[in-house]
Structures are given as structure tokens and as C-alpha cells.
C-alpha atoms as a PDB file:
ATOM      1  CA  UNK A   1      59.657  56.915 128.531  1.00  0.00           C
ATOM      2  CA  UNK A   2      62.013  55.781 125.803  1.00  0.00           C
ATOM      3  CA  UNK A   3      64.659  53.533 127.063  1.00  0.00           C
ATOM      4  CA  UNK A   4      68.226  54.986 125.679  1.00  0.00           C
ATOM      5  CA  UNK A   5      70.033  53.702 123.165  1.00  0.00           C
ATOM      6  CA  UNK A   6      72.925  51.337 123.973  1.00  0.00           C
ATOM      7  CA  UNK A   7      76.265  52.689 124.154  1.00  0.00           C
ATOM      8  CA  UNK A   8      77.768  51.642 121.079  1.00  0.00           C
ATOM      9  CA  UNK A   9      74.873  52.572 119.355  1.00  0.00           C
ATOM     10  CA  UNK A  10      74.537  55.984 120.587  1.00  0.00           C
ATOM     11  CA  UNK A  11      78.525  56.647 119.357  1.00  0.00           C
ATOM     12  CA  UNK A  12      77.516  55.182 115.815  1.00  0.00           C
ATOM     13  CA  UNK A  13      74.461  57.982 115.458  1.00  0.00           C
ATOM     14  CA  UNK A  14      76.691  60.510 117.157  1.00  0.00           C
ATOM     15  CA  UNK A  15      79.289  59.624 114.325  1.00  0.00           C
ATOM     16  CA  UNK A  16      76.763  60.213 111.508  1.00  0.00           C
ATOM     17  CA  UNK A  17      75.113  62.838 112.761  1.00  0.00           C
ATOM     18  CA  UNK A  18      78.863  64.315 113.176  1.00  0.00           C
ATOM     19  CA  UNK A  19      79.638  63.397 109.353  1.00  0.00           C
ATOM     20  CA  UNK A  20      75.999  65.091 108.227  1.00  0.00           C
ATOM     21  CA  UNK A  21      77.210  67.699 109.252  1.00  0.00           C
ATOM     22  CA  UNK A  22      80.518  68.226 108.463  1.00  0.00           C
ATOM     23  CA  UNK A  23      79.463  67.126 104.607  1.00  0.00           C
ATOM     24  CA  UNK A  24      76.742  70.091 104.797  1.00  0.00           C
ATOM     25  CA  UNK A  25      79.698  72.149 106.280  1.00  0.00           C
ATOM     26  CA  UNK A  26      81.909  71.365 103.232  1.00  0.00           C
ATOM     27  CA  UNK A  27      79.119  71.723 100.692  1.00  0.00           C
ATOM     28  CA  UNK A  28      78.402  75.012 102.059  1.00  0.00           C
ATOM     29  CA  UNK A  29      81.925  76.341 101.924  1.00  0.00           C
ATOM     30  CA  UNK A  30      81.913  74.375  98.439  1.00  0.00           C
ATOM     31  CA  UNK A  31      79.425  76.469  97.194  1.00  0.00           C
ATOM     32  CA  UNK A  32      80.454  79.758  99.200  1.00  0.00           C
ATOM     33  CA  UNK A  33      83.601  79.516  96.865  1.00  0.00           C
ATOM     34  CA  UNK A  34      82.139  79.122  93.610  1.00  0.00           C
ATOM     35  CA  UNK A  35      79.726  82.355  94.428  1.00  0.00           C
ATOM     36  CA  UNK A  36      83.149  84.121  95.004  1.00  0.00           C
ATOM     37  CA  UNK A  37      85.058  82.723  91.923  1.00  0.00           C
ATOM     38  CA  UNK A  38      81.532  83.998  89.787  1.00  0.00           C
ATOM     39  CA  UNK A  39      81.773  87.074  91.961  1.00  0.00           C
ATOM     40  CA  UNK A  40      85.500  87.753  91.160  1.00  0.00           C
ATOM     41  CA  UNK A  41      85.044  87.264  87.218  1.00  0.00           C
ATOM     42  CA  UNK A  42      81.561  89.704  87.227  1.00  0.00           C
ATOM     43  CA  UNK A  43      83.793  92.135  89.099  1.00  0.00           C
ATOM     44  CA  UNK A  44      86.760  91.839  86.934  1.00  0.00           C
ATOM     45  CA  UNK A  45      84.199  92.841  84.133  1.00  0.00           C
ATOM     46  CA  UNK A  46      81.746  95.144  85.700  1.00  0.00           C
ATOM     47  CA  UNK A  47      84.183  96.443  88.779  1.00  0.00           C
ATOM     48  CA  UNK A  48      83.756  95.870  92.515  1.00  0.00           C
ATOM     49  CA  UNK A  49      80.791  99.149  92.587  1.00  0.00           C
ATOM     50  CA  UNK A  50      78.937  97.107  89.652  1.00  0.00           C
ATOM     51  CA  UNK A  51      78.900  93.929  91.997  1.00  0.00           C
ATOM     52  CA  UNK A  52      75.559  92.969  93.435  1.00  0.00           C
ATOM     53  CA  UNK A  53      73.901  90.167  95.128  1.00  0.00           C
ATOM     54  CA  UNK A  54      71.470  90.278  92.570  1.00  0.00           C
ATOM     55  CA  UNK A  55      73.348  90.434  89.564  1.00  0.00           C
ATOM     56  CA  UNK A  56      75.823  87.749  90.833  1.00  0.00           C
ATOM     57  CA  UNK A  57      72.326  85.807  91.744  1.00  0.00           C
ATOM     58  CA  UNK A  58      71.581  85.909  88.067  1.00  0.00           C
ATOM     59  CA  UNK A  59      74.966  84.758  86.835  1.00  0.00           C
ATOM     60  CA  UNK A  60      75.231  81.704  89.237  1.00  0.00           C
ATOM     61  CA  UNK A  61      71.716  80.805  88.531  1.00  0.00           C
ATOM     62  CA  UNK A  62      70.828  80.867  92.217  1.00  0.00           C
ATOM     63  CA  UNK A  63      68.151  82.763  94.269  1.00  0.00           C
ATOM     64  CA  UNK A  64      68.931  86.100  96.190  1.00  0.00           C
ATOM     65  CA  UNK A  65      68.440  84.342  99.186  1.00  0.00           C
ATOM     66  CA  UNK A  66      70.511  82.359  98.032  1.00  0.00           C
ATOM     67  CA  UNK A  67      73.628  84.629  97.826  1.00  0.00           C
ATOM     68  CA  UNK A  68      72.884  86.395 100.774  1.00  0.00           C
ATOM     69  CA  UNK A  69      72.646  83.798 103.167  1.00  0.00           C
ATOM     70  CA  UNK A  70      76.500  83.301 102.389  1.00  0.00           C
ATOM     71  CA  UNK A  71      77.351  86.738 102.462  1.00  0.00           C
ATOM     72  CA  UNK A  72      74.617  88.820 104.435  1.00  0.00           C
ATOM     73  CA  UNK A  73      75.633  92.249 102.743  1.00  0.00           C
ATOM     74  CA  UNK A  74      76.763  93.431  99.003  1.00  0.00           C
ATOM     75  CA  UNK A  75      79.514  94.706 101.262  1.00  0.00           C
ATOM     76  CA  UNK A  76      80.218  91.549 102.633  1.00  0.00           C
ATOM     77  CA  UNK A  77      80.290  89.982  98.999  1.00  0.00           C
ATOM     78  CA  UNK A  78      82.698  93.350  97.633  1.00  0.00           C
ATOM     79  CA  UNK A  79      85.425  92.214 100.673  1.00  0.00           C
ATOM     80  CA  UNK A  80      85.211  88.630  99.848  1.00  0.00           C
ATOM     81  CA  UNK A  81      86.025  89.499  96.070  1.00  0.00           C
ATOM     82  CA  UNK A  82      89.062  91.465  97.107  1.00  0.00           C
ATOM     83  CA  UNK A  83      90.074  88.746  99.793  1.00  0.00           C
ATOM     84  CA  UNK A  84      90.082  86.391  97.627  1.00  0.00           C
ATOM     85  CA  UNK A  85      92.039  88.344  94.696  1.00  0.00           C
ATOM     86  CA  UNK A  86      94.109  89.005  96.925  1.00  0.00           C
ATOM     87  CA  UNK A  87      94.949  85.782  97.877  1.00  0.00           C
ATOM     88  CA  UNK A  88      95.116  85.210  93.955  1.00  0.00           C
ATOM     89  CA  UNK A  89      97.899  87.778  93.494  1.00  0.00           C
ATOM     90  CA  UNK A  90     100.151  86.644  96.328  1.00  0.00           C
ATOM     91  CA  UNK A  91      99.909  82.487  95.497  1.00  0.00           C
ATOM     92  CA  UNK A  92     100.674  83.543  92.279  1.00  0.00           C
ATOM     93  CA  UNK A  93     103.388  86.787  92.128  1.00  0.00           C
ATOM     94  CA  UNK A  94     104.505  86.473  96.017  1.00  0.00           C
ATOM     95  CA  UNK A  95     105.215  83.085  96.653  1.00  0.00           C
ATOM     96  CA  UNK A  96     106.852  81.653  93.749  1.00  0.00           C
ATOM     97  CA  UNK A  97     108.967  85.452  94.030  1.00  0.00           C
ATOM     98  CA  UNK A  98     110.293  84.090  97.227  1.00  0.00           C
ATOM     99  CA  UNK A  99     112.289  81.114  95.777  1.00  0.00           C
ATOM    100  CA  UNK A 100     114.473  83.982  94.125  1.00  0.00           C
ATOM    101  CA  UNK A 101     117.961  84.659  96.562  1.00  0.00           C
ATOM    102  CA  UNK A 102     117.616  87.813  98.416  1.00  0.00           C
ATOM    103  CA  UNK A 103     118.396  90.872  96.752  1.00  0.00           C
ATOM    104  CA  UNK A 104     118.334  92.246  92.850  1.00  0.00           C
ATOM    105  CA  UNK A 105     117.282  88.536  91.731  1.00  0.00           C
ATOM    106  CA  UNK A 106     114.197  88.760  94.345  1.00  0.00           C
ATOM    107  CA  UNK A 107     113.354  92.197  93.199  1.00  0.00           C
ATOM    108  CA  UNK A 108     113.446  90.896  89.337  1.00  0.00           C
ATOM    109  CA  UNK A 109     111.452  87.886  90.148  1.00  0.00           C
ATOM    110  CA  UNK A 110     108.998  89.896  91.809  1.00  0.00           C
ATOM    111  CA  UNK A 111     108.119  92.344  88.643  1.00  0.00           C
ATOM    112  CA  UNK A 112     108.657  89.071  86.663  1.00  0.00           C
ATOM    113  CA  UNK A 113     105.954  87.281  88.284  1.00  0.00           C
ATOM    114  CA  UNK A 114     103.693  90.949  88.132  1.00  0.00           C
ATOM    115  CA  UNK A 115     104.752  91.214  84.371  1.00  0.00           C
ATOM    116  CA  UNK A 116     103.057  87.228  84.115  1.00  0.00           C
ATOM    117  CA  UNK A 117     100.059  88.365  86.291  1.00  0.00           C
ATOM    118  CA  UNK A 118      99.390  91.680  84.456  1.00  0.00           C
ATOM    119  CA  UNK A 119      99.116  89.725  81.141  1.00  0.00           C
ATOM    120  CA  UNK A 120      95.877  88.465  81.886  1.00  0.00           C
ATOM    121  CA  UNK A 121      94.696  91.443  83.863  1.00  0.00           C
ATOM    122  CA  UNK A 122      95.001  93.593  80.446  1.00  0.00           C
ATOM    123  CA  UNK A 123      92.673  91.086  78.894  1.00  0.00           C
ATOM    124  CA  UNK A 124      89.868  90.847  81.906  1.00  0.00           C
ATOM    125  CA  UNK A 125      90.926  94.062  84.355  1.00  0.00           C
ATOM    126  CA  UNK A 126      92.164  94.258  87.728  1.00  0.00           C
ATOM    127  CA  UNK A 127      90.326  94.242  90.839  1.00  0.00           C
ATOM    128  CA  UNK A 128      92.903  96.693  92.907  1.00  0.00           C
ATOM    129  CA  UNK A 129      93.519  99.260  90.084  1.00  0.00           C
ATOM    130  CA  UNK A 130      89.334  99.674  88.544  1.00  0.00           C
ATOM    131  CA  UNK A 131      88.710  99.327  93.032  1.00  0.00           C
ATOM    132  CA  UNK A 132      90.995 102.637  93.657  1.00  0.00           C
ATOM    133  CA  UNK A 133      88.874 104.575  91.235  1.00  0.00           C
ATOM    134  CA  UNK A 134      85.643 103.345  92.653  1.00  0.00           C
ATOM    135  CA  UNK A 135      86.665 103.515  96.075  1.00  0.00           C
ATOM    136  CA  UNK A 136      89.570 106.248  95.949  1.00  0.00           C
ATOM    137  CA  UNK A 137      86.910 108.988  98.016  1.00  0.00           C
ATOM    138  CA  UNK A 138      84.407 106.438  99.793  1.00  0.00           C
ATOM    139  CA  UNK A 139      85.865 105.549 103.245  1.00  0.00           C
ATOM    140  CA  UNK A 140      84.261 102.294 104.546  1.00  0.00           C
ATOM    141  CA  UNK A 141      85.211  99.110 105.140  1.00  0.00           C
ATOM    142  CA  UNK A 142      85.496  98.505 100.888  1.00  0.00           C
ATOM    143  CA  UNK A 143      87.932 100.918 100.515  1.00  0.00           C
ATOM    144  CA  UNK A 144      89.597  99.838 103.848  1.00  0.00           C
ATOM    145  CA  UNK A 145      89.975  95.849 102.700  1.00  0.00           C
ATOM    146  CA  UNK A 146      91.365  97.047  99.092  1.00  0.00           C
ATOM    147  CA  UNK A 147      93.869  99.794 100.765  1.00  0.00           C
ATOM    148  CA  UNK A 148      95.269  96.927 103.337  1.00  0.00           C
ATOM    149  CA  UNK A 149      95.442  94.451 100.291  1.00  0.00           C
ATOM    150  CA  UNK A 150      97.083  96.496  97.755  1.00  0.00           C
ATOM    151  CA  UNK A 151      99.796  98.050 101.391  1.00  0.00           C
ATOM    152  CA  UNK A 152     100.860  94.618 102.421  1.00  0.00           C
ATOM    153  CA  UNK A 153     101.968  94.017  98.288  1.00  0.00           C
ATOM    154  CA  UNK A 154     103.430  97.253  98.077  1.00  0.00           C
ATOM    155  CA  UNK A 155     104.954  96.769 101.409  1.00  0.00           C
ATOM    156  CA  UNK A 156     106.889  93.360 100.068  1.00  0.00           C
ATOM    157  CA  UNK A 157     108.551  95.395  97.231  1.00  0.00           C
ATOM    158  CA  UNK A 158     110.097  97.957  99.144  1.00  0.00           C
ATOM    159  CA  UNK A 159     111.558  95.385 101.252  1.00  0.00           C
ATOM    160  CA  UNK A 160     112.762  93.479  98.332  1.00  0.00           C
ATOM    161  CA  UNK A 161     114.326  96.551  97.567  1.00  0.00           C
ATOM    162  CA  UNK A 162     115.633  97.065 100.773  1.00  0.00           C
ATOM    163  CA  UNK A 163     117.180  94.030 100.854  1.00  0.00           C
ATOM    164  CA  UNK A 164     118.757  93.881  97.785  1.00  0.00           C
ATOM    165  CA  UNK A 165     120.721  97.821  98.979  1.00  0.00           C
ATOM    166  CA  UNK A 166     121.356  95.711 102.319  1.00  0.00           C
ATOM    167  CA  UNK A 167     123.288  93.030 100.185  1.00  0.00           C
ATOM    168  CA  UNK A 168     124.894  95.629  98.032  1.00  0.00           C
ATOM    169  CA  UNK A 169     123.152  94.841  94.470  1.00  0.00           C
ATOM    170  CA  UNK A 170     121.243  98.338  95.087  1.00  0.00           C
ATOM    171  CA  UNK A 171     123.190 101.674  95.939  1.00  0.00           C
ATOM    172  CA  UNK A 172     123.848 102.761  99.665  1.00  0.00           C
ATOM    173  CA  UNK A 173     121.508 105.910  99.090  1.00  0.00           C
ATOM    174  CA  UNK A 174     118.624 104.317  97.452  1.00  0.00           C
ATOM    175  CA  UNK A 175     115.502 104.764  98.880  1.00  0.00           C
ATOM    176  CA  UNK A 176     113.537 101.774  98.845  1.00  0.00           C
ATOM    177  CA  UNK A 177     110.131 103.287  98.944  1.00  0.00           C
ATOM    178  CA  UNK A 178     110.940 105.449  96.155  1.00  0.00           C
ATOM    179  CA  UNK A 179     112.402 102.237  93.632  1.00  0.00           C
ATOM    180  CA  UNK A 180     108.962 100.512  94.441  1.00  0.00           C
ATOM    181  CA  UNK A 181     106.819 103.646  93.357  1.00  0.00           C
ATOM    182  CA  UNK A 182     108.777 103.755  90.351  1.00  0.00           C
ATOM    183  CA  UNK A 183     108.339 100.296  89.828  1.00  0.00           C
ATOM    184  CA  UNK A 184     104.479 100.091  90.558  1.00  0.00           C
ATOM    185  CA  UNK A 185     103.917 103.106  88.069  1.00  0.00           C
ATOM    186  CA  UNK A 186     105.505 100.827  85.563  1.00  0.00           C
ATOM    187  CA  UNK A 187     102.786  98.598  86.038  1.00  0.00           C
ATOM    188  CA  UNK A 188      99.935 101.277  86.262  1.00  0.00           C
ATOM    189  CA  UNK A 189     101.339 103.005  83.044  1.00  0.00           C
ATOM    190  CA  UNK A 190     100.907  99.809  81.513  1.00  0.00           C
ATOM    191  CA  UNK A 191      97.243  98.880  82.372  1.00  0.00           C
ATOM    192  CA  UNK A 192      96.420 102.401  81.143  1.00  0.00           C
ATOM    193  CA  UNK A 193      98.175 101.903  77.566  1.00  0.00           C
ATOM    194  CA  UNK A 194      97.625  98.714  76.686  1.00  0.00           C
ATOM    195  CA  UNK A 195      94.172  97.760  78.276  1.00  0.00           C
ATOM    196  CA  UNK A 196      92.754 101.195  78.229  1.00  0.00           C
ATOM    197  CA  UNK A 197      94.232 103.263  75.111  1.00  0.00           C
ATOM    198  CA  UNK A 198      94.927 100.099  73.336  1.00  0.00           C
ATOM    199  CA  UNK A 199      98.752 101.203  72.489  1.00  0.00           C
ATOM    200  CA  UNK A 200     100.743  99.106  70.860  1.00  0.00           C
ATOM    201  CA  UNK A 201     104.323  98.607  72.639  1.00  0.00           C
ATOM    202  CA  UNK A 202     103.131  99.017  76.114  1.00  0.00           C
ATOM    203  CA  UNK A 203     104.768  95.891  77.412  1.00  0.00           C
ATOM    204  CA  UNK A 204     108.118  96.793  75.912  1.00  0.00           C
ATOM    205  CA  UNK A 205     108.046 100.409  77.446  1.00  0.00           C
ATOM    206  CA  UNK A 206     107.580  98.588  80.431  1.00  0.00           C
ATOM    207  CA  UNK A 207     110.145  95.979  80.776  1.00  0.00           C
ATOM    208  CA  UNK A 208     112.753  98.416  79.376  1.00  0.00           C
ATOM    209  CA  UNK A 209     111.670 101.231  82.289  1.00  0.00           C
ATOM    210  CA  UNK A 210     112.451  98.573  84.995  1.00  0.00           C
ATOM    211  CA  UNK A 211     115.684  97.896  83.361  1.00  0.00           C
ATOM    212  CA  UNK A 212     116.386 101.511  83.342  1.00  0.00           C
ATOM    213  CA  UNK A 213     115.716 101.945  87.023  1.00  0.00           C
ATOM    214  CA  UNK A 214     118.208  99.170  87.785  1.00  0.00           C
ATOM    215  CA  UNK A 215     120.621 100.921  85.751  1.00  0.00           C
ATOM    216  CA  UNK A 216     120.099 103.541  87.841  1.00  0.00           C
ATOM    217  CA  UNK A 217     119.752 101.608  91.564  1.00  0.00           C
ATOM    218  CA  UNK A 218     122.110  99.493  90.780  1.00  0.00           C
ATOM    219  CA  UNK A 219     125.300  98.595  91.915  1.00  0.00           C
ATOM    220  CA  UNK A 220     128.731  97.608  89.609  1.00  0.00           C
ATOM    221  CA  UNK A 221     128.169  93.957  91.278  1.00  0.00           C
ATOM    222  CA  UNK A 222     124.111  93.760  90.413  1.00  0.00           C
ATOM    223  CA  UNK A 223     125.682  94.366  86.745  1.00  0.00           C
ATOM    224  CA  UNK A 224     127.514  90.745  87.392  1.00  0.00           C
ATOM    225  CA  UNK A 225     123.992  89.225  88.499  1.00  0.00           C
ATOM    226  CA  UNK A 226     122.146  86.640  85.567  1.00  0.00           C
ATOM    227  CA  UNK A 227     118.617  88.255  84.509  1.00  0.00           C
ATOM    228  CA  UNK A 228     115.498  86.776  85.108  1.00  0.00           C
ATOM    229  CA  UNK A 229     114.337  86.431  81.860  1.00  0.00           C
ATOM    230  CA  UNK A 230     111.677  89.316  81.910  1.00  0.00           C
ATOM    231  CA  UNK A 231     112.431  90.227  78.460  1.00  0.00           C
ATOM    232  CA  UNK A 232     111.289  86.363  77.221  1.00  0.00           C
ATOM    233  CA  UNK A 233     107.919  86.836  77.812  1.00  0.00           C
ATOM    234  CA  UNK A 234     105.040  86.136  75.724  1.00  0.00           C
ATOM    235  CA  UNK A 235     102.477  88.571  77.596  1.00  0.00           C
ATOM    236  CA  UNK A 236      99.418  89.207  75.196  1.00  0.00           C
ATOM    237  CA  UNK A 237      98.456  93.112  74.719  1.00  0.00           C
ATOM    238  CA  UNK A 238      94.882  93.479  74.095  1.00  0.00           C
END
């Protein structure tokens, strides 16, 4: 029988055995993540529907087996993608939005921050608007994880908007839902010009259609507000 290890001794081994582990832990989520960030340029190019444990295999130089043994499923890998967009869009467009005071400066902010996001989306595509055509008819959990991301976003701006009629920078009978569908075809019209038909302007059209649809929100005392410099941008058309 093999006598047991002293105390102190048995602590130290559980340590590094305790350490191994958590290193092969954080290696593995370490390498989980950099499958993803591949996963989420190859699907920026190629589209959600295009993305493939194999093809992603081939970009990241790793085996099949490989791939799937962090994701178990193409369909595991397409939710990942849109999780982690996701979580792209609102570090990015949501949080820093939030600094803005509540009302017509929030709401500006907001479509700012889109305006800043949507510049490099017309060079390399986005996820939620090429996903919607891919997924628009296809009920599953795909279509389910890109319909709850792209709700809880839209969700934010009409209560942005809400806000900023509950603080009186917005007119007592706007409807809020209807100001954010306005404002999110803005955005859509512009992906389809400028990255799609090319069409020179497309930015401009759309910063001067959200400043129409203030004009015609807002209040005399949103007139008094500064602008958030929307119109200084230096977004890139393709």
C-alpha cells in the first residue's frame, strides 16, 4: 500500500493540479474566442448560412475536430457568431450612448454611435441585416438568437424615444415605436445604397432624414438642445 502523502504536500499537488487546470481552462476559452472572432469575420463576408465548421476549420488552420469540439454543431457556431456581434454592437453603440442625458441628446447619441458602427459595416457587411435575409422564413433556434438580438436593440431606441417625449424634447403624441422604425429604416436604406448599389450620397441622405424626423418629433425646447455632432463625421462609403 502506498503510504499518503504528508499534509502539506498533498495541498501543494492539489494547488498545481488546481492551476493545470485552470491554465487549460483559460487556453481553451483563449482559443474558443479566436475561432469566434475568425468565425465573425468569414460570416461578415460569406453570411451566417455560408458559415461552416469546415470552412472556418480551413481559415483558422485547425482540424474539424478541432472546431467542433468547441462548438458541437454549425448551429452552435451560427449563435456564437451572433452572440458575440451582438455583444460587439452594444459595447460599442449602447454603452457609450448611455453617457448622453436622457432624452433628445440620448436619442442623437444613439444614431450617432449607429452612424460610427455602420461605417465599417458598409465596408465588411452586417451580421443582423445579411442574417434576416437568410433566416427571415427558417424558424429555429438561428433565426430565434438573431430576432432576440436585433429586439432587445430595437427595444433601447424606442425607449430612448420614449424618454425623451417623457422629458418633453419629443411631442406629447409621438409614438415611440413608430420614431424608432423610422429611424432604423434610415439605417437599412443606407446599407442598401451605399454597400449594395454603391450610391454616392447615401450617408448624407441619411443624417439629413434623422434630422428631418426630429423636426418633425420634436418639441420648440429640443430646438434649444446642442447637436451631437452627427453631421462631423468622416464615415467611409464604399
Amino acid at each position: 500500500m502506498t503510504s499518503p502523502q504528508p499534509p502539506a504536500q498533498s495541498a501543494r499537488s492539489s494547488r498545481r493540479l488546481d492551476a493545470g487546470a485552470g491554465h487549460g481552462l483559460q487556453k481553451g476559452q483563449q482559443t474558443k474566442q479566436a475561432i469566434v472572432d475568425a468565425a465573425l469575420a468569414l460570416a461578415a463576408e460569406i453570411g451566417l448560412e455560408g458559415l461552416s465548421i469546415g470552412a472556418l476549420a480551413e481559415v483558422t488552420k485547425m482540424s474539424k475536430s478541432g472546431v467542433f469540439a468547441h462548438f458541437g454543431s454549425r448551429e452552435e457556431l451560427q449563435i456564437s457568431v451572433i452572440r458575440a456581434h451582438f455583444d460587439s454592437f452594444y459595447t460599442h453603440v449602447f454603452e457609450p450612448s448611455m453617457q448622453a442625458d436622457r432624452g433628445l441628446p440620448r436619442v442623437r447619441a444613439l444614431f450617432a454611435n449607429w452612424m460610427k458602427r455602420v461605417d465599417a459595416e458598409i465596408q465588411s457587411g452586417c451580421i443582423f441585416i445579411s442574417g434576416a435575409v437568410e433566416f427571415d422564413d427558417r424558424p429555429g433556434s438561428v433565426r430565434d438568437a438573431l430576432a432576440n438580438s436585433v429586439n432587445i436593440w430595437l427595444a433601447a431606441v424606442d425607449r430612448a424615444v420614449e424618454q425623451a417625449r417623457e422629458v418633453g424634447h419629443l411631442k406629447p403624441d409621438t409614438e415611440a415605436h413608430q420614431m424608432a422604425f423610422e429611424i432604423h429604416g434610415l439605417i437599412l436604406a443606407l446599407h442598401f445604397e451605399a454597400r449594395f448599389l454603391g450610391l454616392p450620397g447615401a450617408v448624407d441622405r441619411a443624417i439629413i432624414g434623422f434630422e428631418n424626423i426630429i423636426k418633425r418629433y420634436g418639441t420648440t425646447a429640443a430646438r434649444a438642445l446642442p447637436r451631437t455632432p452627427t453631421s462631423n463625421r468622416n464615415l467611409k462609403e464604399k
